[in-house]
N, C-alpha and C. Protein backbone atom coordinates (compact mmCIF):
# COMPACT_ATOMS: atom_id res chain seq x y z
N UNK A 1 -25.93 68.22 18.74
CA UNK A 1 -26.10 67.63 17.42
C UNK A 1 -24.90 67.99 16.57
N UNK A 2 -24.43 67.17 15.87
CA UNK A 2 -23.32 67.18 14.77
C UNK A 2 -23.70 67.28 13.68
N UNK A 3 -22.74 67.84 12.62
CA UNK A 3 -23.19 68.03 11.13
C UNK A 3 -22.32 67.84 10.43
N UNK A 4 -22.40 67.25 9.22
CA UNK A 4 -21.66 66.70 7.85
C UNK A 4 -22.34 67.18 6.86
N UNK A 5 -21.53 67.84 6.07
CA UNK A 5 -21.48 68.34 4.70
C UNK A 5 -20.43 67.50 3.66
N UNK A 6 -21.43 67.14 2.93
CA UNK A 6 -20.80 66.39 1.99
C UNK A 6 -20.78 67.39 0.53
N UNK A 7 -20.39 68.01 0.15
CA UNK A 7 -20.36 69.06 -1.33
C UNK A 7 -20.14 67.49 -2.22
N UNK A 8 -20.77 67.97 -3.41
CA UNK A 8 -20.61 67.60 -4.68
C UNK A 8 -19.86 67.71 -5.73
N UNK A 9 -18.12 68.90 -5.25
CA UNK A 9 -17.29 69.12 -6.47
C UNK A 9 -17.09 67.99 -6.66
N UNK A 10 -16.40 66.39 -6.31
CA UNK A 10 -16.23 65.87 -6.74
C UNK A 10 -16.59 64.56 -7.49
N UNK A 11 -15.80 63.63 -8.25
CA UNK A 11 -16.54 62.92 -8.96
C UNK A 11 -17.74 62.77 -8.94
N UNK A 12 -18.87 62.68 -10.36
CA UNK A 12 -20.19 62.62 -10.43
C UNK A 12 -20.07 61.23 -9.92
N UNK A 13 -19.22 60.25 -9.90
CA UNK A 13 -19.75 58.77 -9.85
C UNK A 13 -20.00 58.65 -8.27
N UNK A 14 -19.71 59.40 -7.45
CA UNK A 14 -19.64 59.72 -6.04
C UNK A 14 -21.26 59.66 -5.22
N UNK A 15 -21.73 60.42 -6.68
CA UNK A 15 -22.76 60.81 -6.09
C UNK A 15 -23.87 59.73 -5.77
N UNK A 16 -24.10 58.40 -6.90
CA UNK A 16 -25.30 57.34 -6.78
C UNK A 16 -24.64 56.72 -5.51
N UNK A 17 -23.27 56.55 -5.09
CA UNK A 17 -23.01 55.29 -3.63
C UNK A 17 -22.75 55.87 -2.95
N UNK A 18 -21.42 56.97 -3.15
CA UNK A 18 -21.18 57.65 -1.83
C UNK A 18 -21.61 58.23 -0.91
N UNK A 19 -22.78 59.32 -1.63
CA UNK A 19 -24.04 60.01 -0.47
C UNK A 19 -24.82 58.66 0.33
N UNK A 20 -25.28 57.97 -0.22
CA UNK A 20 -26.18 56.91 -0.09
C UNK A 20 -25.20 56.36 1.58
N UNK A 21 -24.13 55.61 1.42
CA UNK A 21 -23.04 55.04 1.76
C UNK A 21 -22.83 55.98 3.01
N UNK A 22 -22.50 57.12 2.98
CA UNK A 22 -22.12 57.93 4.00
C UNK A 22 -23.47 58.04 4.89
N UNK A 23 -24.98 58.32 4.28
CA UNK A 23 -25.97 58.65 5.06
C UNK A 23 -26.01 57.08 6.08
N UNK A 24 -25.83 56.22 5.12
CA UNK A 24 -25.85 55.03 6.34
C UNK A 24 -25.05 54.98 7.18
N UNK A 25 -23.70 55.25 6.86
CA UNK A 25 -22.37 55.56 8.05
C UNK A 25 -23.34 56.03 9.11
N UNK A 26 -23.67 57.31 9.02
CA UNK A 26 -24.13 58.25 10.16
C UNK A 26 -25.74 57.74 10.48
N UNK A 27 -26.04 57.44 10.12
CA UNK A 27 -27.49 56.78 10.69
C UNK A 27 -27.38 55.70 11.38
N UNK A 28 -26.00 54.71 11.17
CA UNK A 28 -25.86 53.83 12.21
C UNK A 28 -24.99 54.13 13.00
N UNK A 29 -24.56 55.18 13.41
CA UNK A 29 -23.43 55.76 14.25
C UNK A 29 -23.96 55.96 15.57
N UNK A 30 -25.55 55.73 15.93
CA UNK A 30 -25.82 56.10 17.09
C UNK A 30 -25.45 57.77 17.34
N UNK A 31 -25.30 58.40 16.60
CA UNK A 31 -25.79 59.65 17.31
C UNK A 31 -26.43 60.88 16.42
N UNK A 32 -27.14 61.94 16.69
CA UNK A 32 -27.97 62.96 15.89
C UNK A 32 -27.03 63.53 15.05
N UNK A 33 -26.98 63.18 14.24
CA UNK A 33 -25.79 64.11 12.65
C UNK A 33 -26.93 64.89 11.79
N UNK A 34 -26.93 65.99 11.57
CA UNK A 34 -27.58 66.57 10.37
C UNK A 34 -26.68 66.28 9.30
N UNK A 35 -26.95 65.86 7.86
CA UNK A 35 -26.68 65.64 6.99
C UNK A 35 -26.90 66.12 5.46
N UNK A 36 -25.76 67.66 5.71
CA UNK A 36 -25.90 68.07 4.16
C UNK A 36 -25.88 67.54 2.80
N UNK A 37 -26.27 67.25 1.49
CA UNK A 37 -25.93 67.12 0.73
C UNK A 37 -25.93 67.82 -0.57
N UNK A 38 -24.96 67.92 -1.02
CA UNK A 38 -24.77 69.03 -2.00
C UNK A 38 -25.08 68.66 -3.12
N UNK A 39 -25.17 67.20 -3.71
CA UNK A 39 -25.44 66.89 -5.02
C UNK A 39 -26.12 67.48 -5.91
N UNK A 40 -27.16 67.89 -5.51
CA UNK A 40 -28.34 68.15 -6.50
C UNK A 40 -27.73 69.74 -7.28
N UNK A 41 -26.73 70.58 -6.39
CA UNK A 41 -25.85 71.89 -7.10
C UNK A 41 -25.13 71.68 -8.04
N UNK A 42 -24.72 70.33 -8.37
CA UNK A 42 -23.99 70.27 -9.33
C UNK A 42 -24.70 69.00 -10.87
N UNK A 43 -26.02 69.41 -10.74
CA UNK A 43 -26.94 68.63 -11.77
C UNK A 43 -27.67 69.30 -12.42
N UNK A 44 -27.38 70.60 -12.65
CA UNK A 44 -27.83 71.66 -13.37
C UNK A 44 -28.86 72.46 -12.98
N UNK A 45 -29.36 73.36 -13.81
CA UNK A 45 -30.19 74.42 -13.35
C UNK A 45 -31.48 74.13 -12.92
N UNK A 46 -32.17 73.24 -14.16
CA UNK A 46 -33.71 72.73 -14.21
C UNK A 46 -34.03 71.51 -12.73
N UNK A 47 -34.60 72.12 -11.74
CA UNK A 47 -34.88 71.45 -10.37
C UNK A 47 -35.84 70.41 -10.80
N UNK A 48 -36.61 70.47 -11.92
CA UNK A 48 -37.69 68.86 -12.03
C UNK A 48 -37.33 68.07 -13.00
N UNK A 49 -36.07 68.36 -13.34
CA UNK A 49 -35.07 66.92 -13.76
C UNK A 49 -34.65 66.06 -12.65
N UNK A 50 -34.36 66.74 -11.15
CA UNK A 50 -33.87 66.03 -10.07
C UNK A 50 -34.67 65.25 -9.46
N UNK A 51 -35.80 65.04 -9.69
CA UNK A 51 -36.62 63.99 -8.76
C UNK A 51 -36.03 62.85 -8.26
N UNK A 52 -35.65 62.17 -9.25
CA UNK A 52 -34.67 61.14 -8.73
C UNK A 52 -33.60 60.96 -7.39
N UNK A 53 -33.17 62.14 -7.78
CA UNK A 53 -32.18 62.75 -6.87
C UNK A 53 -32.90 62.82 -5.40
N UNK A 54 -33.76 63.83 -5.66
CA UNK A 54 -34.19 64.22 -4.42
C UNK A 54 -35.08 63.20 -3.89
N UNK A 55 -35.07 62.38 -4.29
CA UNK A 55 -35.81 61.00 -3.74
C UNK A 55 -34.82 60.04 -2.70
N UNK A 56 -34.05 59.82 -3.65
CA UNK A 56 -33.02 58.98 -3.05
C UNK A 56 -32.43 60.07 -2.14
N UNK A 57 -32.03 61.10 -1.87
CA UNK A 57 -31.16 61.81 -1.22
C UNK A 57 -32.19 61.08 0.30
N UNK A 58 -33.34 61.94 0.05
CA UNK A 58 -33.95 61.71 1.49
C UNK A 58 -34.24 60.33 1.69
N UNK A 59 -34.53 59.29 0.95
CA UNK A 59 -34.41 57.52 1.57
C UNK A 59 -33.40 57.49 2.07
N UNK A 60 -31.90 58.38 2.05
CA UNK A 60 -30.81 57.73 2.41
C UNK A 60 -30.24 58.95 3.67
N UNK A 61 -31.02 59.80 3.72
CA UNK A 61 -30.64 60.21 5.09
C UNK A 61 -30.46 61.49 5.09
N UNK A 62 -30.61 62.19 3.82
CA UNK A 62 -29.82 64.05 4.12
C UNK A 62 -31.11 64.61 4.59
N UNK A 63 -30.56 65.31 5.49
CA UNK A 63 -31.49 66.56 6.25
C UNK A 63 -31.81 67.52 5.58
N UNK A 64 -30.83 68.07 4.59
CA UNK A 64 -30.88 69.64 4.05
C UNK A 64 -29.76 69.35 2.48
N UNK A 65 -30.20 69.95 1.66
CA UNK A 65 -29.13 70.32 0.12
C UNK A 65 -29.60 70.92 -0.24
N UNK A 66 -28.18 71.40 -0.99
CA UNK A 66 -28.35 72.64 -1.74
C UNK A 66 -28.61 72.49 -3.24
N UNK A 67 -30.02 73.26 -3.86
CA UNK A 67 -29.80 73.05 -5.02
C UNK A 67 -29.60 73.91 -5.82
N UNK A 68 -28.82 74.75 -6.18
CA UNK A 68 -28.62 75.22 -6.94
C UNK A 68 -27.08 76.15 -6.64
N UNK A 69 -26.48 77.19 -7.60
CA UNK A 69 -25.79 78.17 -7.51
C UNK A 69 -24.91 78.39 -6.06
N UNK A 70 -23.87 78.55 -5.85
CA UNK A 70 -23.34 78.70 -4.31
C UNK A 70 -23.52 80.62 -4.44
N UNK A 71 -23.73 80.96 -3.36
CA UNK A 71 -24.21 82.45 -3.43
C UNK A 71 -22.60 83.14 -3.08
N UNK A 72 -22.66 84.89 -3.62
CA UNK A 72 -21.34 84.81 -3.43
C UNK A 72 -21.72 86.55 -2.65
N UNK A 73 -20.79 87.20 -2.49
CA UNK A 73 -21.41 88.29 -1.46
C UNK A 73 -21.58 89.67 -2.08
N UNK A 74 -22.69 89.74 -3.37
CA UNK A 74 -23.03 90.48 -4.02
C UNK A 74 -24.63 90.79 -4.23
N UNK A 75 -25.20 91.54 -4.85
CA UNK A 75 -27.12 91.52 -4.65
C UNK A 75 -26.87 90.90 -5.77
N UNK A 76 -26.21 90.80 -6.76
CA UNK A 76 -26.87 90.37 -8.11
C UNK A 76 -26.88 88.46 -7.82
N UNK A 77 -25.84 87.93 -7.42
CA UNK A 77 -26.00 86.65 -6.68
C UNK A 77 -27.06 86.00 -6.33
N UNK A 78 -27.40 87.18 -4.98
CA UNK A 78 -28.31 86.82 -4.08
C UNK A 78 -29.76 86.82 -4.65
N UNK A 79 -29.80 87.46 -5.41
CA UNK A 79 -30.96 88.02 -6.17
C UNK A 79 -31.51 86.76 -7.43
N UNK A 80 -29.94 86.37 -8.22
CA UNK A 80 -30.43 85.14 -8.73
C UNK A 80 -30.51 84.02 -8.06
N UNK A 81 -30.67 83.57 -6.64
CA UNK A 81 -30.84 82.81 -6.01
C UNK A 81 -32.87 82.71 -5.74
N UNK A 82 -32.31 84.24 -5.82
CA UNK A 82 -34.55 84.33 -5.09
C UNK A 82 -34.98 84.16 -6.19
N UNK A 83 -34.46 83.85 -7.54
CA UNK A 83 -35.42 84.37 -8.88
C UNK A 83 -35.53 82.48 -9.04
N UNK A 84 -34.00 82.16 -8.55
CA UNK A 84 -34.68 80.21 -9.23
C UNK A 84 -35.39 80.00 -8.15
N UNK A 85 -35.47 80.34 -6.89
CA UNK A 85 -36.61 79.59 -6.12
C UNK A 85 -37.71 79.93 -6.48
N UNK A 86 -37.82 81.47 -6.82
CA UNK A 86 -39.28 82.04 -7.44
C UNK A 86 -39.61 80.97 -8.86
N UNK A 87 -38.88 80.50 -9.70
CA UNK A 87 -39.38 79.71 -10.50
C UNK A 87 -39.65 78.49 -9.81
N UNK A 88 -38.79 77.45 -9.11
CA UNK A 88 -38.92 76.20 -9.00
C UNK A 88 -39.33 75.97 -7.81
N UNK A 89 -39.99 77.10 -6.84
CA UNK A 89 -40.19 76.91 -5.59
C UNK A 89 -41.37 75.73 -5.15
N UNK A 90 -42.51 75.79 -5.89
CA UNK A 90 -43.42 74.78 -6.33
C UNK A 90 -43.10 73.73 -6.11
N UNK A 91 -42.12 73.73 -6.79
CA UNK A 91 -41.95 72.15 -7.44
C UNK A 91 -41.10 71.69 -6.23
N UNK A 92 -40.48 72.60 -5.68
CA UNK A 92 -39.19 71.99 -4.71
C UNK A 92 -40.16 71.61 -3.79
N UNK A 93 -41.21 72.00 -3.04
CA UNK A 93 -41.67 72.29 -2.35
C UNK A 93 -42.55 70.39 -1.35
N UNK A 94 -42.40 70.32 -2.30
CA UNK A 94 -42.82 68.57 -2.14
C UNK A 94 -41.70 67.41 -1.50
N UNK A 95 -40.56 68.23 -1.63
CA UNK A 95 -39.44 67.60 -0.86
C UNK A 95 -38.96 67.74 0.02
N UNK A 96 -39.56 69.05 0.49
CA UNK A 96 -39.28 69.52 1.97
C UNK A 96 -39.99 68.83 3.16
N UNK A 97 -39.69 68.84 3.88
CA UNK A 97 -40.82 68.39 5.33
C UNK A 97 -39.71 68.92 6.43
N UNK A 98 -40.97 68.06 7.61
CA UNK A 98 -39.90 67.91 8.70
C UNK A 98 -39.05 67.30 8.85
N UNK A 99 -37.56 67.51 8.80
CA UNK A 99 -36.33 66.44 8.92
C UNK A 99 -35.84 66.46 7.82
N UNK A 100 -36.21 67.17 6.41
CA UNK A 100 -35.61 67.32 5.25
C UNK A 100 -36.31 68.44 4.61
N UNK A 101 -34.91 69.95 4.31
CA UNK A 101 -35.40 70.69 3.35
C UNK A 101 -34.57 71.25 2.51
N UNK A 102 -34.89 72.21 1.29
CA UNK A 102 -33.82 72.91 0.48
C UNK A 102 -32.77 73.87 1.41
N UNK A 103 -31.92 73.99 0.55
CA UNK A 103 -30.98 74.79 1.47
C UNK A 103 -30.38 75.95 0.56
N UNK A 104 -30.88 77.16 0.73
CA UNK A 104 -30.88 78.19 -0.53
C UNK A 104 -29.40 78.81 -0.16
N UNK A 105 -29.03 78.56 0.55
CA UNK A 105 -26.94 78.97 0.95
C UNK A 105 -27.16 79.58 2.35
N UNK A 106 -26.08 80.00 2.30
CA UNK A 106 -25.90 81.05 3.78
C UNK A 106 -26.19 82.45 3.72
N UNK A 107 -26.67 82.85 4.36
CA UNK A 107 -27.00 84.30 4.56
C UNK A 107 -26.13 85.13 4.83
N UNK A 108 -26.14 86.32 4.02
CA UNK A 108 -24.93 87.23 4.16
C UNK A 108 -25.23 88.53 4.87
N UNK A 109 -26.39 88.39 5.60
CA UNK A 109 -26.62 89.23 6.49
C UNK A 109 -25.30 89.72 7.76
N UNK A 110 -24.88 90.70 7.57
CA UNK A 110 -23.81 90.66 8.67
C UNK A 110 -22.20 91.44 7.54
N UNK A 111 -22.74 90.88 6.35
CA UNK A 111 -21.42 91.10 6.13
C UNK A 111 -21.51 92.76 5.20
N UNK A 112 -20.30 93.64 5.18
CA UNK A 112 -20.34 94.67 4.13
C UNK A 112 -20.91 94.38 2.39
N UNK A 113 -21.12 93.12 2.18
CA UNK A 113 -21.51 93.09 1.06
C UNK A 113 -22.49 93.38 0.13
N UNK A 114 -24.00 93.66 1.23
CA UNK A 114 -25.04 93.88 0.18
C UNK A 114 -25.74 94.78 1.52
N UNK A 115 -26.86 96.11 1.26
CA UNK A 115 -27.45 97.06 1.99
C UNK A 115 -28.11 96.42 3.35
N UNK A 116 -28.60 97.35 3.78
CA UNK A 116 -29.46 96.58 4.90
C UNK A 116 -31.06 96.25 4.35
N UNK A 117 -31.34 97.30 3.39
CA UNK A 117 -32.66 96.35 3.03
C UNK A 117 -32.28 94.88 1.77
N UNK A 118 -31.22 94.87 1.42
CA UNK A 118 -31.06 93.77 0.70
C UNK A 118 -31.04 92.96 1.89
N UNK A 119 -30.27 92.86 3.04
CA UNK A 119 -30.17 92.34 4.23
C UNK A 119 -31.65 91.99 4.41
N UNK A 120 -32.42 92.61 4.62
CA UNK A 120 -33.61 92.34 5.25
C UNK A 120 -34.88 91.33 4.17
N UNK A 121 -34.44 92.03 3.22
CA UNK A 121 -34.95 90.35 1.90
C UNK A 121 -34.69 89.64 2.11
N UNK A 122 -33.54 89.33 2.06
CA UNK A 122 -32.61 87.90 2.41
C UNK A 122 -33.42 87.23 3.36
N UNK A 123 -33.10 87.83 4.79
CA UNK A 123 -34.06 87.07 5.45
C UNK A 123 -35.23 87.02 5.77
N UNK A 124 -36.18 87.98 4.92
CA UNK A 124 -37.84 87.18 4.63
C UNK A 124 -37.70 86.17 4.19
N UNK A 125 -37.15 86.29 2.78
CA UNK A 125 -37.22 85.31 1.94
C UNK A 125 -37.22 83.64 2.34
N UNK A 126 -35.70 83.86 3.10
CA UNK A 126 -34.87 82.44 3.06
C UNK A 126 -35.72 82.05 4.59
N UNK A 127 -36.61 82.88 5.23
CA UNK A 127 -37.31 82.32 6.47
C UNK A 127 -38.51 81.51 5.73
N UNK A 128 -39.53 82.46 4.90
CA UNK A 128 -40.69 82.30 3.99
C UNK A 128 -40.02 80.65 3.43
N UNK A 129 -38.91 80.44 3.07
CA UNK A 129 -38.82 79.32 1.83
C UNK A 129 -38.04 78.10 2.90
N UNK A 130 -38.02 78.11 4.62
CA UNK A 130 -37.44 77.76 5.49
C UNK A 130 -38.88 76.34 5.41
């Protein structure tokens, strides 16, 4: 299986055709692509303004996005990552299924950056919200 990540730094106007546009590229490509999309990280903090978003994302093909904050290799980061899912986890929670879910970043398990029991939150957490 192959994978495409599409990030959202650029142009907002990108975001209503181009995601859309690209998920069809790869859905008629004949072969299994997972399909990141990053949009919804760069539409602000409040996750039940995005409905829209996260509607159309999955009619048009993304497997997995990220919504919120890119995590960076610190606890205080990682920590405000678990606190917006702890608020908006609910709500996200209706957009997930099989074949499409949130994508809370990469896990920094492995690296010198945060303890081993911060390590070991990390991945309850991001399994629990999997």
């Amino acid at each position: 299986v192959d994978y495409l990540k599409v990030d959202g730094c650029g142009p907002k106007a990108y975001y209503e055709k181009g995601y859309p546009a690209m998920g069809a590229a790869l859905e008629n490509s004949g072969r299994d692509i997972v399909y990141s999309c990053s949009w919804p990280a760069y539409l602000g903090d409040d996750e039940t303004t995005k409905t829209e978003c996260y509607e159309s994302m999955i009619a048009h093909g993304c497997h997995l996005w990220r919504n919120w904050a890119d995590i960076q290799c610190y606890w205080n980061s990682l920590h405000g990552i678990i606190e917006h899912y702890g608020k908006y986890g609910e709500y996200l929670q209706q957009f997930a299924g099989p074949g499409h879910w949130n994508d809370m970043d990469m896990l920094l398990i492995g690296n010198d950056c945060i303890t081993e029991n911060e390590a070991r939150a990390q991945m309850a957490i991001w399994s629990v919200m999997a």
